[in-house]
Protein backbone atom coordinates (compact mmCIF):
# COMPACT_ATOMS: atom_id res chain seq x y z
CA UNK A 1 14.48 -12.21 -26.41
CA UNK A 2 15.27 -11.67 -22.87
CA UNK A 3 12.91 -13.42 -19.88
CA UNK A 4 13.17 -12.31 -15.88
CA UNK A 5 11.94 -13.91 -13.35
CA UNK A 6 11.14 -12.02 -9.80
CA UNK A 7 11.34 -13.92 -6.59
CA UNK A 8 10.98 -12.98 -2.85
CA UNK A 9 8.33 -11.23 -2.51
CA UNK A 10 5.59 -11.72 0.35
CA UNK A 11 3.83 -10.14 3.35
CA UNK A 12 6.50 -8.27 5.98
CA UNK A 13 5.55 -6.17 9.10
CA UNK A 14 6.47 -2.09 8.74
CA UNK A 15 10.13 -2.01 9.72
CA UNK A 16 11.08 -5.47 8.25
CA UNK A 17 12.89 -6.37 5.47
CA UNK A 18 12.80 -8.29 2.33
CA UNK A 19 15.04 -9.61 -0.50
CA UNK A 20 13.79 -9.62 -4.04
CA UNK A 21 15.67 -11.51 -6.77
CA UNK A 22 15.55 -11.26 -10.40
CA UNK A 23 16.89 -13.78 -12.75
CA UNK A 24 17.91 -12.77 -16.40
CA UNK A 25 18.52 -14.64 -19.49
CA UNK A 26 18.62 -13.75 -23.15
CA UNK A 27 20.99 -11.34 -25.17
CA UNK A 28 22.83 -8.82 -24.13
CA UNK A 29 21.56 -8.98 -20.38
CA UNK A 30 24.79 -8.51 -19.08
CA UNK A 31 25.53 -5.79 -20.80
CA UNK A 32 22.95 -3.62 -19.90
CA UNK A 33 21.88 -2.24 -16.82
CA UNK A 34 18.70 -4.02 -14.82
CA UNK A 35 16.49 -1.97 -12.83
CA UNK A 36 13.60 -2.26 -10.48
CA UNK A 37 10.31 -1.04 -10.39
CA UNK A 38 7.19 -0.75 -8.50
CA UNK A 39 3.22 -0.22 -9.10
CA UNK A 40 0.99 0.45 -6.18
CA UNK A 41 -2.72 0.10 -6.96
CA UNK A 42 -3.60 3.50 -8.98
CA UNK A 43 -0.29 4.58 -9.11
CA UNK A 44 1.91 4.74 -11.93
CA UNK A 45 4.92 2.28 -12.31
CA UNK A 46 7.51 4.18 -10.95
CA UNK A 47 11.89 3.51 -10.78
CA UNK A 48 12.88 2.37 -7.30
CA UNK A 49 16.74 1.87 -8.07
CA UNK A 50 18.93 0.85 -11.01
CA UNK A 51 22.46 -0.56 -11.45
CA UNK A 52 24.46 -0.71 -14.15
CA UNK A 53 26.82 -3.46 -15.70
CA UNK A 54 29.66 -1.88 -13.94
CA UNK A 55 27.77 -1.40 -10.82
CA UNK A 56 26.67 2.18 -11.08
CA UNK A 57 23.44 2.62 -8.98
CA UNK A 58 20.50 5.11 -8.66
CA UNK A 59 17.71 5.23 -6.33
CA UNK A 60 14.59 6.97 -6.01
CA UNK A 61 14.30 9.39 -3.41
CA UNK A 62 11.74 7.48 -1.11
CA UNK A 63 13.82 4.41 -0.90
CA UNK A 64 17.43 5.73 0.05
CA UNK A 65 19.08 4.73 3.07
CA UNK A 66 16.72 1.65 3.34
CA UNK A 67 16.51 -0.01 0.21
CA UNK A 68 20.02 -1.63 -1.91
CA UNK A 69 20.38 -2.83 -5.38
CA UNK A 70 23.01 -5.60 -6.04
CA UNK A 71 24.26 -7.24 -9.34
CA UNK A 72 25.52 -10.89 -9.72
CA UNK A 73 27.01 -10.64 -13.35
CA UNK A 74 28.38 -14.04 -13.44
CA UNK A 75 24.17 -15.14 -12.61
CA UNK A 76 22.31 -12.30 -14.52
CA UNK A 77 20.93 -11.92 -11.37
CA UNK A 78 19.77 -8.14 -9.69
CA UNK A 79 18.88 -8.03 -6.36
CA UNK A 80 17.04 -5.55 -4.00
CA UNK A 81 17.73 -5.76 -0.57
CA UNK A 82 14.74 -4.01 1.11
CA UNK A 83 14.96 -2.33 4.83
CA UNK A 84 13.02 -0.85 7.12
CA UNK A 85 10.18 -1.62 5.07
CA UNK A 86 6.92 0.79 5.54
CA UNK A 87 3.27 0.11 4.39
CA UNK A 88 3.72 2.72 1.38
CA UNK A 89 6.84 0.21 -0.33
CA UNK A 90 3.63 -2.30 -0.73
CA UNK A 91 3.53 -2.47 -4.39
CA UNK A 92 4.11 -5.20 -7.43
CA UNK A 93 7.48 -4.94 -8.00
CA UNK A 94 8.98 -5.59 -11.51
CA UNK A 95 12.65 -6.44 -12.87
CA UNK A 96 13.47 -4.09 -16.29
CA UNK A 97 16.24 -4.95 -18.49
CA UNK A 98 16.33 -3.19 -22.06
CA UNK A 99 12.64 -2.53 -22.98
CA UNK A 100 11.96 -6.56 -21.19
CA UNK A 101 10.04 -6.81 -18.02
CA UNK A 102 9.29 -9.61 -15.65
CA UNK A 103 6.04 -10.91 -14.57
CA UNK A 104 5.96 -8.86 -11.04
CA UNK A 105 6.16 -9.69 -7.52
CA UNK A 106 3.98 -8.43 -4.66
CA UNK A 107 4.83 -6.79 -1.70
CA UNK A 108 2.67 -6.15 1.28
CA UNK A 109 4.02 -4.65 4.25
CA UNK A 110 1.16 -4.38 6.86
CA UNK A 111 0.82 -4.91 10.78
């Protein structure tokens, strides 16, 4: 069994920035790469970036340049360091690791 648990999210103006952390516990976590997702109302849950035990990352395409995923093996912690944040990043955003997920964080960025 592996539980993550999101922090950071909140309400940020278009062009700030916010930090998300993701806590993870259980078998195997470190072993396996954690990722970071997003739903926007009627959307589909989509990948924003992923990183792998050994610090390989991807991104999606609307969030490079702005957005950077960290790991903390030593914590089982994944991070997202979010820039230059516009209205279309609002979303819940969920921590992945194997087929676990967290329980979601919400983002808002509005004026």
């Amino acid at each position: 069994q592996v539980q993550l648990v999101e922090s950071g999210g909140g309400l940020v103006q278009p062009g700030g920035s916010l930090r998300l952390s993701c806590a993870a516990s259980g078998r195997l976590v470190s072993i396996f790469p954690l990722a970071w997702y997003r739903q926007a109302p009627g959307k589909q849950r989509e990948l924003v970036a992923s990183i792998t035990s050994g610090g390989s990352t991807t991104y999606a395409d609307s969030v490079k340049g702005r957005f950077t995923i960290s790991r903390d093996n030593a914590k089982n912690t994944v991070y997202l360091q979010m820039n230059s944040l516009k209205p279309e990043d609002t979303a819940v955003y969920y921590c992945k690791n194997q087929n676990f997920w967290g329980q979601g964080t919400q983002v808002t960025v509005s004026s």
